[in-house]
N, C-alpha and C. Protein backbone atom coordinates (compact mmCIF):
# COMPACT_ATOMS: atom_id res chain seq x y z
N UNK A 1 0.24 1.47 -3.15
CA UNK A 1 0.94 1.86 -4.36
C UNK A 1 0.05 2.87 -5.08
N UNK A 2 0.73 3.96 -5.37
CA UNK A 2 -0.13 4.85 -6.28
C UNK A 2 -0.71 4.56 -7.73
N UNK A 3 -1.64 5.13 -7.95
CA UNK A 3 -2.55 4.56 -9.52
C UNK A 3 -1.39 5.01 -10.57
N UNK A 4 0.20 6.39 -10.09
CA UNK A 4 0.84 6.64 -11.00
C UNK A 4 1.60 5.52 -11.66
N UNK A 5 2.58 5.23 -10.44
CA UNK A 5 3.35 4.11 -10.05
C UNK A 5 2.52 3.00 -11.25
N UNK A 6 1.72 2.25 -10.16
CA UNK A 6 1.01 1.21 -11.11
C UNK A 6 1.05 1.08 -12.40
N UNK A 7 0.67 2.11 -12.94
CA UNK A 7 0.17 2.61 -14.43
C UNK A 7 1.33 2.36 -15.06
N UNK A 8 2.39 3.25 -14.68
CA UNK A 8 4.11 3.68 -15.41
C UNK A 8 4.44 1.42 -15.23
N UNK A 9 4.32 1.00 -14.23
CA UNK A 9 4.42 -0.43 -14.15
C UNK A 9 4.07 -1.30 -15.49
N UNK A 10 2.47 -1.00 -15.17
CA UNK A 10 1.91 -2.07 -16.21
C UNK A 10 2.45 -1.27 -17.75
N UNK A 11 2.59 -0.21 -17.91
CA UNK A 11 3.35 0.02 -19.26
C UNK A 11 4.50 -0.42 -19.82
N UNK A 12 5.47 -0.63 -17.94
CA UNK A 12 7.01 -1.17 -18.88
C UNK A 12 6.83 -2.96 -18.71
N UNK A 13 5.57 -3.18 -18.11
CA UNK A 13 5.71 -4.97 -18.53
C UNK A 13 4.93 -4.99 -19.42
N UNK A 14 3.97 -4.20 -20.32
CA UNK A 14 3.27 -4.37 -21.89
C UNK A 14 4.49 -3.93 -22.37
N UNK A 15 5.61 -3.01 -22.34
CA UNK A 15 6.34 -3.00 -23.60
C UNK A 15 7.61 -3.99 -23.35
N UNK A 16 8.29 -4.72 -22.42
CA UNK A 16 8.79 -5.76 -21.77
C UNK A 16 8.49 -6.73 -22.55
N UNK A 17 7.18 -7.18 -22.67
CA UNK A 17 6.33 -8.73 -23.36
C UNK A 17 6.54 -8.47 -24.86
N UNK A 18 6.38 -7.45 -25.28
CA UNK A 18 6.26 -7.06 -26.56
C UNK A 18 8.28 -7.87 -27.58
N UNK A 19 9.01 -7.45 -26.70
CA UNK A 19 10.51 -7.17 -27.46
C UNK A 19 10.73 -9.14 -27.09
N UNK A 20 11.65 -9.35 -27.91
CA UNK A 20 12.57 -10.25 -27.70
C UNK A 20 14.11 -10.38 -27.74
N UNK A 21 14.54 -10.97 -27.64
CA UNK A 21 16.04 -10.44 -27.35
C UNK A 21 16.43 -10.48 -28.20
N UNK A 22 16.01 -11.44 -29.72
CA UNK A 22 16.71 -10.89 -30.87
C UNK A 22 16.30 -9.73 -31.59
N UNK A 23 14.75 -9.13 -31.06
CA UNK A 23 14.70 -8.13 -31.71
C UNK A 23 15.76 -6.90 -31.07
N UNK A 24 15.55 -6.75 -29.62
CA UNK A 24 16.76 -5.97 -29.26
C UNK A 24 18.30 -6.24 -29.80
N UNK A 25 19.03 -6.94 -30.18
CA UNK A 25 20.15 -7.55 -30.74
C UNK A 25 21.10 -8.61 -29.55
N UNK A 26 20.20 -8.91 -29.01
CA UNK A 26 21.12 -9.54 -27.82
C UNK A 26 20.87 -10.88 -27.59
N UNK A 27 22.06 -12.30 -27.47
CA UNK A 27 21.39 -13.06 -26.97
C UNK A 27 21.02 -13.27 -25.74
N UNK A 28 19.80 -14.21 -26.30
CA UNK A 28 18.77 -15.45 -24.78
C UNK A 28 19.45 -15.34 -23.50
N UNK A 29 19.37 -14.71 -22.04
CA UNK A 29 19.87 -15.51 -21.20
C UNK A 29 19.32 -16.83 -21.24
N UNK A 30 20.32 -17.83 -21.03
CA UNK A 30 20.39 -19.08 -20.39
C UNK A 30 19.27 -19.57 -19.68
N UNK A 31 18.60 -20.87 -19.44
CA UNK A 31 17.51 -21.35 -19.35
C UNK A 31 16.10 -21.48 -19.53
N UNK A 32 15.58 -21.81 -19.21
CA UNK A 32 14.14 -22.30 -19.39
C UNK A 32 13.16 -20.45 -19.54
N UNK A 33 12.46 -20.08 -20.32
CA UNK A 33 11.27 -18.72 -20.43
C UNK A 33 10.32 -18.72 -19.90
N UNK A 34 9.80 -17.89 -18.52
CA UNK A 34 8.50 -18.15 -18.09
C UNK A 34 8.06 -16.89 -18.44
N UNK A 35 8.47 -16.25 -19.31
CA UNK A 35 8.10 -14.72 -20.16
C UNK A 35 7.77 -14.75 -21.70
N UNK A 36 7.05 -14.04 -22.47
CA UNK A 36 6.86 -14.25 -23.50
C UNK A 36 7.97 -13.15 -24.08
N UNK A 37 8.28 -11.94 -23.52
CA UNK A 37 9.24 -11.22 -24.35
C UNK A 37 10.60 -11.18 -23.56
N UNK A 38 11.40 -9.88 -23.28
CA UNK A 38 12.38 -9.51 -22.33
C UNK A 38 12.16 -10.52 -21.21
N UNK A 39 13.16 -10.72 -20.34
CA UNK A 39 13.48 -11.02 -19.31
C UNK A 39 13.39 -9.82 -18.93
N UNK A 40 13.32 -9.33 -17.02
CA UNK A 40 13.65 -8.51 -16.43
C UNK A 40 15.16 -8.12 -16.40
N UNK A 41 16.03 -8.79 -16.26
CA UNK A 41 17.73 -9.03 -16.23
C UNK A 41 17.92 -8.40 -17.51
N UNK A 42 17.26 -9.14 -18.66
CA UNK A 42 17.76 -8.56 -19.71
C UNK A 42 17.50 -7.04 -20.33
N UNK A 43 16.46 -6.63 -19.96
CA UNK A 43 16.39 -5.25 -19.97
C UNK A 43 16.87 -4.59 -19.08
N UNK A 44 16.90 -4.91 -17.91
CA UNK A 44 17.79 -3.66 -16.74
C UNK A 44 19.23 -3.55 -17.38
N UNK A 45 19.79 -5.00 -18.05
CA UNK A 45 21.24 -4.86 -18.75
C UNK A 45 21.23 -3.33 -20.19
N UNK A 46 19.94 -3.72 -20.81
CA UNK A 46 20.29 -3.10 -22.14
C UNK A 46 19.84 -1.28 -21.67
N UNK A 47 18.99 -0.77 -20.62
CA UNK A 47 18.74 -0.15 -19.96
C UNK A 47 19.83 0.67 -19.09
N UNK A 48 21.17 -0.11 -18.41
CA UNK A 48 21.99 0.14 -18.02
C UNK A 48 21.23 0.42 -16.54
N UNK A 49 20.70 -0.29 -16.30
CA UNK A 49 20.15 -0.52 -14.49
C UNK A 49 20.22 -1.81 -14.00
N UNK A 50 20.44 -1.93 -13.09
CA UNK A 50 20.77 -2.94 -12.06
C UNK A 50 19.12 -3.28 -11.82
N UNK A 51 19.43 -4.80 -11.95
CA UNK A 51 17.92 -5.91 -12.17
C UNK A 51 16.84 -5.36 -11.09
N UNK A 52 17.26 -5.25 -9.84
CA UNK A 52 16.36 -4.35 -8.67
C UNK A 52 15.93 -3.32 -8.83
N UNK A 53 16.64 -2.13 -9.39
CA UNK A 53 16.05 -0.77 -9.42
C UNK A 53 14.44 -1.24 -11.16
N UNK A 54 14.90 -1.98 -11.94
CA UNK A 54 14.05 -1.84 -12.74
C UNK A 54 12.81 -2.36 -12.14
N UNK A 55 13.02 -3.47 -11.91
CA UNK A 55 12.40 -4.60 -11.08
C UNK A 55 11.56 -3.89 -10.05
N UNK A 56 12.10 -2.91 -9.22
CA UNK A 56 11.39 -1.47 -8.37
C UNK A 56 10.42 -0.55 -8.83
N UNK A 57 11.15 -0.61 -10.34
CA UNK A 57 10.41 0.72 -10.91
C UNK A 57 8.61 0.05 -11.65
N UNK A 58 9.08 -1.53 -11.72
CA UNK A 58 8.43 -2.22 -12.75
C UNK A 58 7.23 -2.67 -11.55
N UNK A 59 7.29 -2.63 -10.56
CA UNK A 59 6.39 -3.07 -9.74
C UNK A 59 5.58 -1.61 -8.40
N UNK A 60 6.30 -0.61 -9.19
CA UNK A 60 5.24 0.23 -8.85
C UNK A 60 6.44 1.01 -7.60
N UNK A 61 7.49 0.12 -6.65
CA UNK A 61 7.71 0.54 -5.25
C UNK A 61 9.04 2.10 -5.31
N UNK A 62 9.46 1.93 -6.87
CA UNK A 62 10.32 3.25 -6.94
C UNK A 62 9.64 4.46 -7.80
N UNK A 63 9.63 5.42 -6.70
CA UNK A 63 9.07 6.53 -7.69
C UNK A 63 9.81 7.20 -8.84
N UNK A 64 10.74 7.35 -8.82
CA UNK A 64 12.23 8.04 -9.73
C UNK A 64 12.40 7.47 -10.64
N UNK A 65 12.93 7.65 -11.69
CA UNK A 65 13.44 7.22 -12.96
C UNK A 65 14.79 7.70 -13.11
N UNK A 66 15.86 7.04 -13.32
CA UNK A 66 16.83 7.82 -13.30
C UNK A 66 17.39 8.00 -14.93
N UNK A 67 17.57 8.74 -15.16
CA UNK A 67 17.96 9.90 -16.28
C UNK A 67 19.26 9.77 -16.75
N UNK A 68 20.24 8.99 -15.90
CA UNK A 68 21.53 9.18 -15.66
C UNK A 68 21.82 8.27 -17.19
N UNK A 69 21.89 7.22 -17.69
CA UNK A 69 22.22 6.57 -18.73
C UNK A 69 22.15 7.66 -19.71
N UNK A 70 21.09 8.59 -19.93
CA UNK A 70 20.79 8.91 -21.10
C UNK A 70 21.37 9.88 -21.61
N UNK A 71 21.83 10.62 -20.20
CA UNK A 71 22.88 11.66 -20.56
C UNK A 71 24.14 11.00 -20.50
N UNK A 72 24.61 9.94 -19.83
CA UNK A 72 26.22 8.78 -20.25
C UNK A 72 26.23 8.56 -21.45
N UNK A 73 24.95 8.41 -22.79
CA UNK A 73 25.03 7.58 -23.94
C UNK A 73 24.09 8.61 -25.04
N UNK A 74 24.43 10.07 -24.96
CA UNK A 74 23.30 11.11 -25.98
C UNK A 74 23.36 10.36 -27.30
N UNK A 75 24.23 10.11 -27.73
CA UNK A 75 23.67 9.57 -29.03
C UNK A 75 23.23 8.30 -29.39
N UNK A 76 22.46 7.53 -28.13
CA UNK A 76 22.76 6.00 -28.60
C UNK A 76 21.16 5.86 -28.92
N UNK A 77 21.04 5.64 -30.17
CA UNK A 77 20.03 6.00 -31.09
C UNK A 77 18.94 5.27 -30.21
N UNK A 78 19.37 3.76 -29.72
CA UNK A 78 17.90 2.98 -29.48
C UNK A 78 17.38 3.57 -28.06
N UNK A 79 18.32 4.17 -27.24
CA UNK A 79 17.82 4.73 -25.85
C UNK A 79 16.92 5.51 -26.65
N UNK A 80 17.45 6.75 -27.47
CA UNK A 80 16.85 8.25 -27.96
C UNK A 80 15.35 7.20 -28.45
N UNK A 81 15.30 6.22 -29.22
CA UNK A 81 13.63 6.07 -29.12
C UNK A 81 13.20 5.58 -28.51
N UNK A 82 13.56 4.91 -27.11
CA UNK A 82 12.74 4.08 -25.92
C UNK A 82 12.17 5.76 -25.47
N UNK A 83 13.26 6.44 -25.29
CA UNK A 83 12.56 7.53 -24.64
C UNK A 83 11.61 8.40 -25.50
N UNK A 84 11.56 8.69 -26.23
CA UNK A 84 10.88 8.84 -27.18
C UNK A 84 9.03 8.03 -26.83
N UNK A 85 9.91 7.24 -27.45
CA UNK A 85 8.12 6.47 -27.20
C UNK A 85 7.55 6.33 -26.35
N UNK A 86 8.30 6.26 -24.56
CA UNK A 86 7.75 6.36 -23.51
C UNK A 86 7.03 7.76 -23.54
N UNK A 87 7.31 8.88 -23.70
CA UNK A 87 7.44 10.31 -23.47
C UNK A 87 6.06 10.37 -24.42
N UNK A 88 5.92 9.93 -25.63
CA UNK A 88 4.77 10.29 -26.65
C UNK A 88 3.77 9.29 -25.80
N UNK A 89 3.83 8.38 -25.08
CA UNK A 89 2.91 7.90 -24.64
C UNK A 89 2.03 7.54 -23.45
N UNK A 90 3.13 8.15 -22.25
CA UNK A 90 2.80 8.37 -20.99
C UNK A 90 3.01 10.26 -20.61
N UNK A 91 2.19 10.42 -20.23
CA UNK A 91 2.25 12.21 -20.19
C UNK A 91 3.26 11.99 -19.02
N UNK A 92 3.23 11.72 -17.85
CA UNK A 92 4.07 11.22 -16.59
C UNK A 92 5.01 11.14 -16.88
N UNK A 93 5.73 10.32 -17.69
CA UNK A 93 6.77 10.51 -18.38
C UNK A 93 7.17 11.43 -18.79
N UNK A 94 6.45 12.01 -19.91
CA UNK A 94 7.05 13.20 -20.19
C UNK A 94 7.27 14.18 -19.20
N UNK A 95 6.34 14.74 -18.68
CA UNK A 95 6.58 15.54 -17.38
C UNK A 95 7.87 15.31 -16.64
N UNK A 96 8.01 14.03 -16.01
CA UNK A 96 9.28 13.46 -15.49
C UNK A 96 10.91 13.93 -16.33
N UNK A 97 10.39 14.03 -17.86
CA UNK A 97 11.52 13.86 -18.28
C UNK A 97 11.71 15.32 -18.47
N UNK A 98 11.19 15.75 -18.78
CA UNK A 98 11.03 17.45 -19.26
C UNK A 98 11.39 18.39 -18.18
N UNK A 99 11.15 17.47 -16.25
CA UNK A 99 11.62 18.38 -15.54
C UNK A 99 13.71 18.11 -15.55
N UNK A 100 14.06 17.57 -15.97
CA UNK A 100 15.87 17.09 -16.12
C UNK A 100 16.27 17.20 -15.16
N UNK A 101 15.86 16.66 -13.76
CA UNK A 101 16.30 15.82 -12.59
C UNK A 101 17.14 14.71 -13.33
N UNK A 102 18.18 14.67 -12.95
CA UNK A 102 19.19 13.41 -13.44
C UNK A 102 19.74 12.71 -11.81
N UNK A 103 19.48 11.64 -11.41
CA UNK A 103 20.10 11.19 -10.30
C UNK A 103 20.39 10.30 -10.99
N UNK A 104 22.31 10.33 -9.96
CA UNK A 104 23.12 9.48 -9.78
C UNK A 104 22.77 8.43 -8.82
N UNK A 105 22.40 7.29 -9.43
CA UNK A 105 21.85 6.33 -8.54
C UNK A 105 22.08 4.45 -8.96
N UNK A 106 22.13 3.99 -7.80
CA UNK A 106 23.04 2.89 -8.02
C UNK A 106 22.11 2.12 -6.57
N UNK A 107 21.79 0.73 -7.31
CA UNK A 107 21.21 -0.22 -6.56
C UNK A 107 21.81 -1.81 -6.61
N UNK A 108 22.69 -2.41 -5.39
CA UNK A 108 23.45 -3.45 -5.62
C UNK A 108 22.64 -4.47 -4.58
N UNK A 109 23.13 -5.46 -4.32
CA UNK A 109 22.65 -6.29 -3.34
C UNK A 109 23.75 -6.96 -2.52
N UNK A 110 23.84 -6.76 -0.96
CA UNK A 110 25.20 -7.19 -0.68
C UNK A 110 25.04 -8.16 0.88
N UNK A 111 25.75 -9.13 0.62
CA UNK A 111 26.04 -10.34 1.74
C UNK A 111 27.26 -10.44 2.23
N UNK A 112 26.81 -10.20 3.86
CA UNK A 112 27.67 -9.93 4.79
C UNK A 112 27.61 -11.13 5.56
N UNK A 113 28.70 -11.79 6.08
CA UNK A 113 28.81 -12.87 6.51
C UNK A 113 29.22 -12.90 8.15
N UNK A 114 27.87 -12.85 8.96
CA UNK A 114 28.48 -12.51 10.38
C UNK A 114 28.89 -13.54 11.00
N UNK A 115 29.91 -13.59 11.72
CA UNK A 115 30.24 -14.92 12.55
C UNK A 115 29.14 -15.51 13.78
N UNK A 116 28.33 -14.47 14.01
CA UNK A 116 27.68 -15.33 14.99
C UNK A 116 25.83 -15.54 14.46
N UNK A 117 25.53 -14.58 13.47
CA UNK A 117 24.49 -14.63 12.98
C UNK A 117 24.23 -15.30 11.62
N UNK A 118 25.30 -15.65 11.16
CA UNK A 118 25.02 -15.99 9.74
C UNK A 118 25.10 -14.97 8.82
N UNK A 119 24.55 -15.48 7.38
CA UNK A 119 24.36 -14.59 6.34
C UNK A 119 23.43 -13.33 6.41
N UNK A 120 23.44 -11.96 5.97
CA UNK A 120 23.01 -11.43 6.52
C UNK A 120 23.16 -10.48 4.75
N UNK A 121 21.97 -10.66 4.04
CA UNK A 121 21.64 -10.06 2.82
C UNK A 121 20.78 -8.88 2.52
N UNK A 122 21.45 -7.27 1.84
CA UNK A 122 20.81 -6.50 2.10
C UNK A 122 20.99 -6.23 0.70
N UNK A 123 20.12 -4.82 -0.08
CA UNK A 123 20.29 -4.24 -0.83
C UNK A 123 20.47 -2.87 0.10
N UNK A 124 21.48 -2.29 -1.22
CA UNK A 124 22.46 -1.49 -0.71
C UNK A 124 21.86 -0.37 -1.93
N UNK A 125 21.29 1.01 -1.77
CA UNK A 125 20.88 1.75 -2.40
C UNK A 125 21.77 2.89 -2.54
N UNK A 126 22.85 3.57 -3.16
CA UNK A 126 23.42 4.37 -3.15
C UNK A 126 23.08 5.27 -4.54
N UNK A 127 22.96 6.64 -3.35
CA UNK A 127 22.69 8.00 -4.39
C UNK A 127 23.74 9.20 -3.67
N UNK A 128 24.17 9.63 -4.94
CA UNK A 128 24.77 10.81 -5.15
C UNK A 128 24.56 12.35 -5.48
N UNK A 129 24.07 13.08 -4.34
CA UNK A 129 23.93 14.22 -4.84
C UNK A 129 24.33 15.30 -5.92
N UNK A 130 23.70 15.82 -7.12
CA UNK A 130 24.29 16.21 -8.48
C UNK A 130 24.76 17.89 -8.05
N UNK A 131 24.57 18.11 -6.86
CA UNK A 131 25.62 19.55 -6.76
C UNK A 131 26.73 19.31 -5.45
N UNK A 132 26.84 17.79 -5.40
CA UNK A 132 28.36 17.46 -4.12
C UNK A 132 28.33 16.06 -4.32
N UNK A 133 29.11 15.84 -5.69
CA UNK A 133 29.48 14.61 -5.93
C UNK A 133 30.23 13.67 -5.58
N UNK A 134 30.79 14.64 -4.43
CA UNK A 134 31.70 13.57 -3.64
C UNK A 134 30.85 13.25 -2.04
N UNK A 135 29.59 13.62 -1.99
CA UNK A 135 28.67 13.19 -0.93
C UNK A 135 28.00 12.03 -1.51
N UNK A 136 27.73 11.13 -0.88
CA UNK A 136 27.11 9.86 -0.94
C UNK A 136 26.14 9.50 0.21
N UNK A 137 25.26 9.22 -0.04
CA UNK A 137 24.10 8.67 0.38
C UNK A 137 24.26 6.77 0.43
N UNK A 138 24.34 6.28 1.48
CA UNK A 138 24.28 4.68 1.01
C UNK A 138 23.10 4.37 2.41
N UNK A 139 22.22 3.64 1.81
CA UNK A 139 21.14 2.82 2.66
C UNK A 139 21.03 1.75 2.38
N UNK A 140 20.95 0.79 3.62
CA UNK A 140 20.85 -0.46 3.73
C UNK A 140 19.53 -0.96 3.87
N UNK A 141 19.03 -1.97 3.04
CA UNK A 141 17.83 -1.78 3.50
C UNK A 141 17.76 -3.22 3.30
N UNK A 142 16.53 -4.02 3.88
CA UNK A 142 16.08 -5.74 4.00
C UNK A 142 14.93 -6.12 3.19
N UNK A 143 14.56 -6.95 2.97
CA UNK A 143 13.26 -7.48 2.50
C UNK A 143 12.43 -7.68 4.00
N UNK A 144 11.14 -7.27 3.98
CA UNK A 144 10.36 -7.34 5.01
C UNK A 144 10.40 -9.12 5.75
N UNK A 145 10.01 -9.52 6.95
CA UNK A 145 10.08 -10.93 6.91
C UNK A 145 11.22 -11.83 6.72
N UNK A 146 12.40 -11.14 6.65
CA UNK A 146 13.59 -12.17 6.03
C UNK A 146 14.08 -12.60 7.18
N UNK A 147 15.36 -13.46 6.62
CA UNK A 147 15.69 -14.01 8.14
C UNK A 147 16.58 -13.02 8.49
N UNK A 148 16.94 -12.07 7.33
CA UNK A 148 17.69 -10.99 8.15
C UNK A 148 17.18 -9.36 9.02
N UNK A 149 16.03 -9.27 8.41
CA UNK A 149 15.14 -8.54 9.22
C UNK A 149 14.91 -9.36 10.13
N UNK A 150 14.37 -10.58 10.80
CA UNK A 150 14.49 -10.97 11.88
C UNK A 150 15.50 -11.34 12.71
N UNK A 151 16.38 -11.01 12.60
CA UNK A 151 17.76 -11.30 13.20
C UNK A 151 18.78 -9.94 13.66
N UNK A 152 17.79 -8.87 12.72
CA UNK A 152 18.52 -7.28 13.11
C UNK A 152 18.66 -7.16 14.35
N UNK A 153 17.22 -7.37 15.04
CA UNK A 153 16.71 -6.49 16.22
C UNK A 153 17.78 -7.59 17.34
N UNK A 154 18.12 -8.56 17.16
CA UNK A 154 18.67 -9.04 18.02
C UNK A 154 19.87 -8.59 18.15
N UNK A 155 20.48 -8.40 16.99
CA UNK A 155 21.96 -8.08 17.05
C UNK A 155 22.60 -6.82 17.67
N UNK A 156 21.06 -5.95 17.06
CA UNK A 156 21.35 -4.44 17.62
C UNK A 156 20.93 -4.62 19.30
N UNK A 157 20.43 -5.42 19.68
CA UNK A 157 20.24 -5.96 21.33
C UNK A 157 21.54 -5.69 21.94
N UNK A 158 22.64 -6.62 21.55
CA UNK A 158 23.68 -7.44 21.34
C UNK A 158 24.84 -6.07 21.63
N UNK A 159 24.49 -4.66 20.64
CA UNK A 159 25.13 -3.40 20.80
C UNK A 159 25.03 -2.50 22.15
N UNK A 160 23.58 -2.94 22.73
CA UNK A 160 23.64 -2.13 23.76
C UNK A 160 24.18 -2.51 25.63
N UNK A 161 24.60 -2.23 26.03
CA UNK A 161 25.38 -2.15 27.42
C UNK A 161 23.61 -2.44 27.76
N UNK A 162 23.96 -3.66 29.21
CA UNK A 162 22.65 -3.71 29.85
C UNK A 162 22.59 -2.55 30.62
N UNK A 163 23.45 -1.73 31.01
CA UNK A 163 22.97 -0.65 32.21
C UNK A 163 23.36 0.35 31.24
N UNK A 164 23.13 0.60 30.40
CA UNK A 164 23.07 1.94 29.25
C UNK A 164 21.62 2.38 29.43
N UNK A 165 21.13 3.53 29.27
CA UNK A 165 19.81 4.22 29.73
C UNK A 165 19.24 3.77 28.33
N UNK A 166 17.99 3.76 28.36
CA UNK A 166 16.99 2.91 27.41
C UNK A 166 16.09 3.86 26.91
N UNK A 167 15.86 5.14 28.09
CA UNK A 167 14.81 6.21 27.65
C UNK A 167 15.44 8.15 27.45
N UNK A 168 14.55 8.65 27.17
CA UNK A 168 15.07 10.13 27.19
C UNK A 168 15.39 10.05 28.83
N UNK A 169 16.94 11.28 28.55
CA UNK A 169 17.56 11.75 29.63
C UNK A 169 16.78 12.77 29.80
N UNK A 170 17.26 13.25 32.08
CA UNK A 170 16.69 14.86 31.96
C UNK A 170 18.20 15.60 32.05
């Protein structure tokens, strides 16, 4: 993980710990707090990101920030000072923001139910190119170690013809 990454991390879980949900105006999710401020859930909600992409961004593994809320909501005063205060206080940020890369980007999590393998749980990363908006990008991707990364390689076994060629043709 890069020292950028990291850094931009440990900033949004110091300002994360800092808020509570009534100071943001929102109520408590439901159960028990092993956090002193925000939940993760609850900020990817007020953020307008899906719990993974923050959760990505918050642990260093997404480089991007996406931009896209802020131009959906120009006047919504409390975004205009999150960004704000990020921007006065991480130069990275600012830089990031100042170059106005805006991706259309969308991170879900989706379970596919195979009949002979079982459950089979991926996050589903979809981005949209901002000059062919009707092109889509969707990647499937696993958690390292899962039972569905271990269960790929079999299935894709499963696709190939035993007398199908295995190596480069001449």
């Amino acid at each position: 993980m890069s020292h950028d990454r990291s850094a931009f991390g440990t900033f949004l879980r110091a300002r994360r710990d800092r808020l509570t949900p009534a100071q943001v105006g929102i109520d408590a999710f439901p159960g028990p707090r092993r956090v002193p401020g925000l939940r993760r859930e609850e900020l990817a909600m007020l953020a307008g990101l899906s719990t993974d992409h923050y959760s990505r961004l918050e642990q260093g593994r997404q480089a991007t920030v996406s931009e896209m809320e802020a131009g959906r909501r120009p006047g919504d005063q409390r975004l205009i000072a999150a960004v704000h205060d990020l921007r006065r206080t991480d130069p990275d940020v600012a830089r990031w923001w100042d170059d106005h890369t805006v991706r259309d980007y969308a991170s879900v999590p989706k379970r596919i139910a195979h009949p002979e393998a079982g459950p089979l749980d991926f996050d589903i990363e979809i981005v949209t190119a901002s000059h062919a908006l009707d092109q889509h990008l969707i990647v499937y991707t696993v958690e390292p170690d899962s039972s569905t990364a271990r269960v790929l390689p079999i299935l894709a076994s499963w696709a190939t013809p035993a007398n199908a060629p295995t190596g480069p043709q001449d």
